[in-house]
Protein backbone atom coordinates (compact mmCIF):
# COMPACT_ATOMS: atom_id res chain seq x y z
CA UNK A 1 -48.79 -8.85 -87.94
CA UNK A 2 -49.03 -6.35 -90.79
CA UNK A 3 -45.88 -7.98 -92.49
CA UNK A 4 -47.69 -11.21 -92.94
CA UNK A 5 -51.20 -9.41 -94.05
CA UNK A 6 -49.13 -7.50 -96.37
CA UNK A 7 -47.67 -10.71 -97.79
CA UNK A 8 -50.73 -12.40 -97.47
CA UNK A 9 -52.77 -9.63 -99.39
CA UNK A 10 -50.03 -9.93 -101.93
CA UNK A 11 -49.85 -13.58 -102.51
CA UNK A 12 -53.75 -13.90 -102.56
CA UNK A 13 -54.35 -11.14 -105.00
CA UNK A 14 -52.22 -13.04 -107.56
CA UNK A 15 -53.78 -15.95 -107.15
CA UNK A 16 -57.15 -14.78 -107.61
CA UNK A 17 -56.09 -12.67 -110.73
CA UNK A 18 -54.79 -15.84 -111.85
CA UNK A 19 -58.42 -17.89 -111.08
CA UNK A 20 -60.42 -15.17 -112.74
CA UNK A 21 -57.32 -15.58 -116.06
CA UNK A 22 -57.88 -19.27 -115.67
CA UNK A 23 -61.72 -19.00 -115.22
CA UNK A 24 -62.14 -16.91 -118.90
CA UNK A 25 -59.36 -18.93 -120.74
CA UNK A 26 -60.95 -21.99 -119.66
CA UNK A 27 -63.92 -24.67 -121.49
CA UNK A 28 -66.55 -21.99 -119.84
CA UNK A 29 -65.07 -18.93 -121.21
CA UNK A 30 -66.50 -16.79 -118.13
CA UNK A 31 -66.34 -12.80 -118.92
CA UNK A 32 -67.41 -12.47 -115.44
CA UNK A 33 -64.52 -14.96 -113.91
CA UNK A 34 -62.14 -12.43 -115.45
CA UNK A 35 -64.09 -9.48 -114.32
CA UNK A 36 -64.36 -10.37 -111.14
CA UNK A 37 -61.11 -11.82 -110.42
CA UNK A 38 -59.48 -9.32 -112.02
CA UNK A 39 -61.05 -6.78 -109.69
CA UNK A 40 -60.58 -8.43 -106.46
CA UNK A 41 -57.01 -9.56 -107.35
CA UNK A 42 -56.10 -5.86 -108.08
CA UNK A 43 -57.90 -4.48 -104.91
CA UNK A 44 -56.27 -7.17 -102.94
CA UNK A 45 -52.81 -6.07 -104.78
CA UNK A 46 -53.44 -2.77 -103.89
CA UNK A 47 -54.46 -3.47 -100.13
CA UNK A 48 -51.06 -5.21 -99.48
CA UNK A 49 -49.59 -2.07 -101.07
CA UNK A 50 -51.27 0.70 -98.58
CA UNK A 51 -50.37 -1.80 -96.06
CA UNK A 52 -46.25 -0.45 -96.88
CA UNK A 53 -46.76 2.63 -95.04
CA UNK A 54 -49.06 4.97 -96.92
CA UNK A 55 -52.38 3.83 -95.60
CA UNK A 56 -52.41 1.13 -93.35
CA UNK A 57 -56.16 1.06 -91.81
CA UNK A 58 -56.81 1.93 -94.83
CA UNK A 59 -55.53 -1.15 -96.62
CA UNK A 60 -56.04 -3.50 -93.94
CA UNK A 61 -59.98 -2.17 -93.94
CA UNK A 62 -59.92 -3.04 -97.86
CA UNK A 63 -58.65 -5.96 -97.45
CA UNK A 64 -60.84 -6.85 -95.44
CA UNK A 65 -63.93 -6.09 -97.46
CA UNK A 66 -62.53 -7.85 -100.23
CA UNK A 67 -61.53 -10.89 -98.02
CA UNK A 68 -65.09 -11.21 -96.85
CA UNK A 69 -66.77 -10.88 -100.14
CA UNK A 70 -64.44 -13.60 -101.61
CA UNK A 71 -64.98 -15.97 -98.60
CA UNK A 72 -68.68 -15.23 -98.70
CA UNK A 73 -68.76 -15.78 -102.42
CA UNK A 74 -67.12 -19.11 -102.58
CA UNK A 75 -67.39 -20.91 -98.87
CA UNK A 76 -71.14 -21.74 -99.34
CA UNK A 77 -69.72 -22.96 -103.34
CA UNK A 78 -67.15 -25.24 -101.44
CA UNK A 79 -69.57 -26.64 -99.37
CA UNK A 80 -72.10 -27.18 -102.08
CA UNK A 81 -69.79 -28.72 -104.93
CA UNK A 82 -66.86 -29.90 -102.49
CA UNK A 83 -64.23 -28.62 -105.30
CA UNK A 84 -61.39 -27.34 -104.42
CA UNK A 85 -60.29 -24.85 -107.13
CA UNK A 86 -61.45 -22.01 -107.27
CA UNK A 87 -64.25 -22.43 -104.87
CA UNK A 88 -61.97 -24.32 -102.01
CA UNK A 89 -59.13 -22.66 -102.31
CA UNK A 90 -60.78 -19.15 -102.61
CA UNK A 91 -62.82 -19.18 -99.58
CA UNK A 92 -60.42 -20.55 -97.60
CA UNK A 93 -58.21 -17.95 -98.35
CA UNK A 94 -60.56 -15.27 -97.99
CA UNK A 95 -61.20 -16.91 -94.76
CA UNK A 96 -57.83 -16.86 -93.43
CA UNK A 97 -57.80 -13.40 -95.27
CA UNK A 98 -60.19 -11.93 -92.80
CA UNK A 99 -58.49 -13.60 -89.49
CA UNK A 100 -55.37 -11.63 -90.75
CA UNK A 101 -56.70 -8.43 -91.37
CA UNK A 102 -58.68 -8.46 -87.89
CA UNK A 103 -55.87 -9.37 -85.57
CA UNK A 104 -53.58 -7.17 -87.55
CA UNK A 105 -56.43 -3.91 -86.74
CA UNK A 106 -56.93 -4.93 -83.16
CA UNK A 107 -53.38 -4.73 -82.73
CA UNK A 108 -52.73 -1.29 -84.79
């Protein structure tokens, strides 16, 4: 189970460094998109590191903060606008991000 947080962690930080990239470079020009992508992606980078051995509760417990800030952030969005990027895809993620991160803590 940590193997496929740790990928998971990895995969989703990316993505949402590349939302926040995408969110500043695009027609809105959002500072804060970049802030805050930026951020998360690099904590969720960094939680899928500790999860290789050096801190495992440690990165599994911030990934898990950052999963449930991102899916509280931008489930209520989906709902409300019905898009699917960044607000779909995002939550979902963080979503499936904080399934992950329990099962894999229950079972450390």
């Amino acid at each position: 189970m940590i193997d496929l947080t740790k990928t998971f962690f990895f995969i989703f930080g990316l993505i949402t460094l590349i939302g926040g990239i995408q969110g500043y470079m695009g027609p809105a020009a959002s500072k804060a998109s970049l802030v805050a992508g930026g951020i998360a992606g690099v904590l969720l980078l960094l939680a899928g590191y500790l999860l290789m051995g050096t801190s495992i509760q440690g990165g599994l417990i911030l990934g898990l903060i950052v999963c449930l800030g991102l899916a509280g952030r931008f489930l209520p969005l989906f709902f409300k606008t019905r898009d699917l990027w960044p607000a779909g895809v995002e939550g979902i993620l963080g979503l499936f991000g904080l399934v992950f991160a329990i099962l894999a803590l229950l079972k450390k």
